[in-house]
N, C-alpha and C. Protein backbone atom coordinates (compact mmCIF):
# COMPACT_ATOMS: atom_id res chain seq x y z
N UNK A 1 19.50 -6.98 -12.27
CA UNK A 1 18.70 -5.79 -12.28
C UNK A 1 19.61 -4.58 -12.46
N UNK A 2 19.29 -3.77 -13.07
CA UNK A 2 20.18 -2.28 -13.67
C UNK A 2 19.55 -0.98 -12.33
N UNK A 3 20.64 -0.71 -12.13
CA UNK A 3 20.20 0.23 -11.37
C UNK A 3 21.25 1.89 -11.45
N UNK A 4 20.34 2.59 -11.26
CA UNK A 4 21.08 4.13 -11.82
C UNK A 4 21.67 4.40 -10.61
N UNK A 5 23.15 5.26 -11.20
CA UNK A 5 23.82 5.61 -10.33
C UNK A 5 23.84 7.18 -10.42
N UNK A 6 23.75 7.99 -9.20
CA UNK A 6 23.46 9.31 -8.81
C UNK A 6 24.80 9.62 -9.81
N UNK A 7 24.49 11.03 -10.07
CA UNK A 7 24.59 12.06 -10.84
C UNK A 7 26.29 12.44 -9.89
N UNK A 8 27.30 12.09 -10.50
CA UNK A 8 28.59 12.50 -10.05
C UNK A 8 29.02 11.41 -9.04
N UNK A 9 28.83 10.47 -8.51
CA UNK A 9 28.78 9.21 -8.03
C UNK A 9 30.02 8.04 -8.69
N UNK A 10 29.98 8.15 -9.81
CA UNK A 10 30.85 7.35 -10.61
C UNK A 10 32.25 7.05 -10.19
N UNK A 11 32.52 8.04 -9.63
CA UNK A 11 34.00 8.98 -9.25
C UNK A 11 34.52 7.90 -7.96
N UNK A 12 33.29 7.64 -7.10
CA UNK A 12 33.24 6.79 -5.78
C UNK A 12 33.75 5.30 -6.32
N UNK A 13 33.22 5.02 -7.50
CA UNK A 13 33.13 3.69 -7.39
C UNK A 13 33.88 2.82 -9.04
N UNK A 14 34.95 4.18 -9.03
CA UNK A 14 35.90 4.27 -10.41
C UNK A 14 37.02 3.17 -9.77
N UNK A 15 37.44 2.38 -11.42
CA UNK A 15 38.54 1.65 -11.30
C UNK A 15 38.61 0.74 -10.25
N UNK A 16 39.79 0.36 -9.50
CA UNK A 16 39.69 -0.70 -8.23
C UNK A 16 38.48 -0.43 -7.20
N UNK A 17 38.07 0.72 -7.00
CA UNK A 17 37.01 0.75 -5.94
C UNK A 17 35.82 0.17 -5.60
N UNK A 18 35.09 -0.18 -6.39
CA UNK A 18 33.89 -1.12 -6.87
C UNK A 18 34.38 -2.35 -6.10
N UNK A 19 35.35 -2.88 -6.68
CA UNK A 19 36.10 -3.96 -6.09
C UNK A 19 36.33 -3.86 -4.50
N UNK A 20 37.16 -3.26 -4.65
CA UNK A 20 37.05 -2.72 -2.98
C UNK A 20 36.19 -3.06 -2.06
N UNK A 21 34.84 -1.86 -2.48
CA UNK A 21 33.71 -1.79 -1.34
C UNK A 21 33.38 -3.26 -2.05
N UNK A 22 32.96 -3.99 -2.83
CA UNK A 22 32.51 -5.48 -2.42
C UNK A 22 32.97 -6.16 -1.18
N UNK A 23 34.89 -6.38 -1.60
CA UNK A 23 35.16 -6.88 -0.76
C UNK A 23 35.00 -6.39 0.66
N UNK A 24 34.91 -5.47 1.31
CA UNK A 24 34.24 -4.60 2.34
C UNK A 24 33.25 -4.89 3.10
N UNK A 25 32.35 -5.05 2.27
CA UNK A 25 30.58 -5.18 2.13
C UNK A 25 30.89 -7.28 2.35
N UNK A 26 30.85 -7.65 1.85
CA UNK A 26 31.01 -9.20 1.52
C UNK A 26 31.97 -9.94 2.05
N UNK A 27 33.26 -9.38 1.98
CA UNK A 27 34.07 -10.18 2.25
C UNK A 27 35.23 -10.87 1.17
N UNK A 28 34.68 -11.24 0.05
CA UNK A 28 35.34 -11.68 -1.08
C UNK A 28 34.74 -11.10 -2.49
N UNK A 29 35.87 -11.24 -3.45
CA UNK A 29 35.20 -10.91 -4.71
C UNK A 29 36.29 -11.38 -5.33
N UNK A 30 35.89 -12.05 -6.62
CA UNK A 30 37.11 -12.26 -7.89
C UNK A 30 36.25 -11.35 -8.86
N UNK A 31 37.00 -11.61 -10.33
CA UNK A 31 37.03 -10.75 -11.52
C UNK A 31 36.91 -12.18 -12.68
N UNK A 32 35.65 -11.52 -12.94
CA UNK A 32 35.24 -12.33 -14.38
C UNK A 32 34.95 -11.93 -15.29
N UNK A 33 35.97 -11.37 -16.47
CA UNK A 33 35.85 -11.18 -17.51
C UNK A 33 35.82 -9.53 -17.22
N UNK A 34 34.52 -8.48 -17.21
CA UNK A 34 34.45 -7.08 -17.09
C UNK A 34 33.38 -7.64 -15.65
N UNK A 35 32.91 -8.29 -15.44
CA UNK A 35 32.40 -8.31 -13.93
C UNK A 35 33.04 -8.55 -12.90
N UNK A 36 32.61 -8.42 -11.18
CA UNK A 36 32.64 -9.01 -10.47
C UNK A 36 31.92 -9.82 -9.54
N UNK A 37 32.31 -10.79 -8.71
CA UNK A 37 31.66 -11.84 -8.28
C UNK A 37 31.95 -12.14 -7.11
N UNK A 38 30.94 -12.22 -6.19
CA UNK A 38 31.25 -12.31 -4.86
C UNK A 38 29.72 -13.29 -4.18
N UNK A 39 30.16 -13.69 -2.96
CA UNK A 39 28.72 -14.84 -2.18
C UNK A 39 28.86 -13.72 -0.84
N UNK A 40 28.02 -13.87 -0.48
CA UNK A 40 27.66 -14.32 0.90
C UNK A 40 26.34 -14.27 1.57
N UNK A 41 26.64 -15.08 2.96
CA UNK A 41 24.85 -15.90 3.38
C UNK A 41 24.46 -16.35 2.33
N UNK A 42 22.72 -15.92 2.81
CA UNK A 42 22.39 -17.03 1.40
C UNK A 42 22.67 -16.32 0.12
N UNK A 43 23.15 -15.72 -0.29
CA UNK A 43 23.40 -14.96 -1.45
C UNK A 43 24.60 -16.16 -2.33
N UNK A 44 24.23 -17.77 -2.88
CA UNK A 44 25.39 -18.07 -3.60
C UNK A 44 26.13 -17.25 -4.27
N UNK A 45 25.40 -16.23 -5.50
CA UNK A 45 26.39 -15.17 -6.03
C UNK A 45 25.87 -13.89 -6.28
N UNK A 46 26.84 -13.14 -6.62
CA UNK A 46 26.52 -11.22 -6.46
C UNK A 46 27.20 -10.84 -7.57
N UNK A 47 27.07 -10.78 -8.83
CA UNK A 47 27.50 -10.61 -9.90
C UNK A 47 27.08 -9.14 -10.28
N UNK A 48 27.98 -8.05 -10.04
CA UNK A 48 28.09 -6.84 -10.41
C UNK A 48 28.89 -6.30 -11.81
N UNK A 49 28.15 -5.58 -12.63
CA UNK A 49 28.93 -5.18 -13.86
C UNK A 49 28.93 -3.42 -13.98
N UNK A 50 29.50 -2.94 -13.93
CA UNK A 50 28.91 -1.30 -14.60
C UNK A 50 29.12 -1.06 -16.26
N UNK A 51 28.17 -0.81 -16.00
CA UNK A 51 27.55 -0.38 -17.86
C UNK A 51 28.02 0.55 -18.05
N UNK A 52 27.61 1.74 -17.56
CA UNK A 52 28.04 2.80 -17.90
C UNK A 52 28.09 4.00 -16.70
N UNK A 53 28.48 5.09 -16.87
CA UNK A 53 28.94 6.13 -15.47
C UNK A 53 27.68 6.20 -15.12
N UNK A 54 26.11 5.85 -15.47
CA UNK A 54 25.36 6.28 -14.95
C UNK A 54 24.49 4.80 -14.79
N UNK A 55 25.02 3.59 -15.05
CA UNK A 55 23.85 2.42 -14.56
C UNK A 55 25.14 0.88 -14.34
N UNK A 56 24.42 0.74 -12.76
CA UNK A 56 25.11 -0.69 -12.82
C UNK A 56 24.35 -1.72 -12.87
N UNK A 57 24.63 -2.97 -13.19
CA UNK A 57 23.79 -3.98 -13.39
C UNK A 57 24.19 -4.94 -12.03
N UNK A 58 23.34 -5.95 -11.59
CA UNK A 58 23.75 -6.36 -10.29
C UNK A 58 22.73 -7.69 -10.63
N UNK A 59 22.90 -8.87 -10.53
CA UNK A 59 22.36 -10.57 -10.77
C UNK A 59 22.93 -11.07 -8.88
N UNK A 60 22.06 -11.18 -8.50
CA UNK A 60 21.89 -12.19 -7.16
C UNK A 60 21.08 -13.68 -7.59
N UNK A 61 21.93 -14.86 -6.95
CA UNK A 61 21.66 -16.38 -7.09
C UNK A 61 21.58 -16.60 -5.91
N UNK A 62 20.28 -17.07 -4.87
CA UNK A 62 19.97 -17.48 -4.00
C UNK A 62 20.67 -18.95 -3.46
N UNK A 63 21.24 -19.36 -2.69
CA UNK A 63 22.28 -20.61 -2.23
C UNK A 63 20.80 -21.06 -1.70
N UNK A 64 21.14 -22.69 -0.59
CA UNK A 64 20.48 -23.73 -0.71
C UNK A 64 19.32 -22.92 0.79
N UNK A 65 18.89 -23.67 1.11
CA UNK A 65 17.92 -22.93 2.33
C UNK A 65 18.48 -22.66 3.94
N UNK A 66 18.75 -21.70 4.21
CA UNK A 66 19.23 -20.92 5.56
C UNK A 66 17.93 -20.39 6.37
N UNK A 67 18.39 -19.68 7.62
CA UNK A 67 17.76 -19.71 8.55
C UNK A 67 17.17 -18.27 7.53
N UNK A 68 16.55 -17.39 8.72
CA UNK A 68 15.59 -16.34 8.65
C UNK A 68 16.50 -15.10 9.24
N UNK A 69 17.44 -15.63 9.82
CA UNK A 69 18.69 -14.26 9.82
C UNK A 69 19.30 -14.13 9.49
N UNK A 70 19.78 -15.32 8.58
CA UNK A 70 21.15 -15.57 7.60
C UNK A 70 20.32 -14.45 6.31
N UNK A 71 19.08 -15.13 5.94
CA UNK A 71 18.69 -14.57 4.86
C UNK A 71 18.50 -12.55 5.21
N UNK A 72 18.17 -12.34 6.52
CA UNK A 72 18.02 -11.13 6.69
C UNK A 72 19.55 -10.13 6.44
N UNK A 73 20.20 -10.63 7.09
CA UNK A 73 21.62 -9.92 6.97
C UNK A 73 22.06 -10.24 5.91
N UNK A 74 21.77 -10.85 5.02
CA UNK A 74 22.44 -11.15 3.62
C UNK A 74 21.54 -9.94 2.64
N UNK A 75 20.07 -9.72 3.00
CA UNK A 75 19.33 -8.71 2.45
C UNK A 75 20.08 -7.25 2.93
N UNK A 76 20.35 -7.21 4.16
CA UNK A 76 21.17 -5.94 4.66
C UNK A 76 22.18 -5.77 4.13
N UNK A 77 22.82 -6.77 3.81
CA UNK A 77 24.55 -6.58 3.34
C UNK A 77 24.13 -5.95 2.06
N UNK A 78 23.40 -6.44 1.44
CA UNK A 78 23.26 -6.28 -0.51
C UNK A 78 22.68 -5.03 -0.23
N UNK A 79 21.43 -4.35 0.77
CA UNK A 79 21.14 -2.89 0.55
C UNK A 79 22.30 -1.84 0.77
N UNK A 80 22.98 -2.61 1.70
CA UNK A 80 24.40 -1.32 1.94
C UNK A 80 24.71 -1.35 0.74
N UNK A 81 25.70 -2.67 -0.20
CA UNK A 81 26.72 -2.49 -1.28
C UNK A 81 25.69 -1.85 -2.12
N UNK A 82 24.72 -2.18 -2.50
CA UNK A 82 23.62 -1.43 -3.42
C UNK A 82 23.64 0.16 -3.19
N UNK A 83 23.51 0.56 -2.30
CA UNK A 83 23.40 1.63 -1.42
C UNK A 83 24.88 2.77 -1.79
N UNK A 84 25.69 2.34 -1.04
CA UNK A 84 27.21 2.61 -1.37
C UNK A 84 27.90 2.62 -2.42
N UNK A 85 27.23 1.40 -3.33
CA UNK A 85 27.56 1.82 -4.69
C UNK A 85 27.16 2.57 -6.05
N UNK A 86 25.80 2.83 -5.72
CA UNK A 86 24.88 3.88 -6.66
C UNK A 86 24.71 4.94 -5.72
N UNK A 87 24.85 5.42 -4.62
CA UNK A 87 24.44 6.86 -3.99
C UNK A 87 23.06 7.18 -3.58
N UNK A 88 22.20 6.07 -4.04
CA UNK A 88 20.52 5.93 -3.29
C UNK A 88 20.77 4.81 -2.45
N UNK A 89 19.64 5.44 -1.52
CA UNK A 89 18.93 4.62 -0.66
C UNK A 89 18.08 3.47 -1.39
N UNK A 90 17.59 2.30 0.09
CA UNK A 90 16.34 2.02 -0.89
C UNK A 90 15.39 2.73 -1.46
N UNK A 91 14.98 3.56 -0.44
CA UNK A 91 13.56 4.51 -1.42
C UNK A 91 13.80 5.21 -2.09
N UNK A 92 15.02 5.53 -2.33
CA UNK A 92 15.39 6.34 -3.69
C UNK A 92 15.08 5.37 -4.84
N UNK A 93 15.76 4.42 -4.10
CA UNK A 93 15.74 3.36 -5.82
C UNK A 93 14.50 3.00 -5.93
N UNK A 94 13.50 2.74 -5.35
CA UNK A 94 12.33 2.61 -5.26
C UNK A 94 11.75 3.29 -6.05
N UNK A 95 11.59 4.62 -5.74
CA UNK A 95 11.39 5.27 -6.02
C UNK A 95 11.18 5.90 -7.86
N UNK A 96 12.40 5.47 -7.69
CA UNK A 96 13.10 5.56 -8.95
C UNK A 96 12.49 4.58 -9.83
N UNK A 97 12.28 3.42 -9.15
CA UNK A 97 12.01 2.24 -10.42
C UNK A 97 10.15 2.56 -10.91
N UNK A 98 9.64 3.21 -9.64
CA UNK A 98 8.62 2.98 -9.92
C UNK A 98 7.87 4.39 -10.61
N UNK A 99 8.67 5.42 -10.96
CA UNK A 99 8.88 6.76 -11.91
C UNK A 99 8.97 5.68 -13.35
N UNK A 100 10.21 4.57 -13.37
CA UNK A 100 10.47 4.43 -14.82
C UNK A 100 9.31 3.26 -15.25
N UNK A 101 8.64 2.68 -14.41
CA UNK A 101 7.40 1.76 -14.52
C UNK A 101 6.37 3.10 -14.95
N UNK A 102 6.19 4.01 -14.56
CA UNK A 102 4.89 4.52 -15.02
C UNK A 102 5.25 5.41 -16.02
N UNK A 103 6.05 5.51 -16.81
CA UNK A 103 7.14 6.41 -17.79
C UNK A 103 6.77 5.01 -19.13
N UNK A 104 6.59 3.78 -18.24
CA UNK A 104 6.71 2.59 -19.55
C UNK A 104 8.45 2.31 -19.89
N UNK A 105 9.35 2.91 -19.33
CA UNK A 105 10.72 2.37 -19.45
C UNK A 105 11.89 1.58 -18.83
N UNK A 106 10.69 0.84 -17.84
CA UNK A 106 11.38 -0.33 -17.36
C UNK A 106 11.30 -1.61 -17.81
């Protein structure tokens, strides 16, 4: 899923830093190709790319079946790095997606 990153934001999450706050947020991350890739809980993988200074792209792969708090804190972990790494909240992004749904450009 592509998600926009606030207006001067870029700056946060330039060069090694991206990398960084994963590992931060997660715990691990390698480098694949222009992405990165990181697990955790049920999250098998977290495949982050930035497109461009103003949109990152982000692919989550659900691992095998966990409890109901594994899956909760694995939803928490991904709203922080989500969060921390574009400069919205959820309801910003929310927000946001559902401006470009009634615009017709999602």
């Amino acid at each position: 899923m592509e998600y926009d990153i606030k207006k001067g934001w870029y700056k946060n999450i330039e060069g090694p830093a991206l990398e960084e706050l994963m590992r931060s947020v997660f715990g691990n991350v390698s480098r694949e190709g222009d992405a990165l890739v990181s697990s955790y809980g049920a999250l098998r993988s977290i495949t982050v790319k930035v497109l461009s200074k103003t949109t990152l792209d982000l692919v989550t792969a659900a691992g095998s079946v966990v409890s109901d708090e594994e899956i909760l804190d694995s939803k928490r972990r991904l709203n922080e790095f989500v969060e921390k790494a574009t400069g919205f909240n959820a309801k910003q992004r929310m927000k946001r997606a559902q401006q470009k749904a009634k615009e017709g450009s999602l």
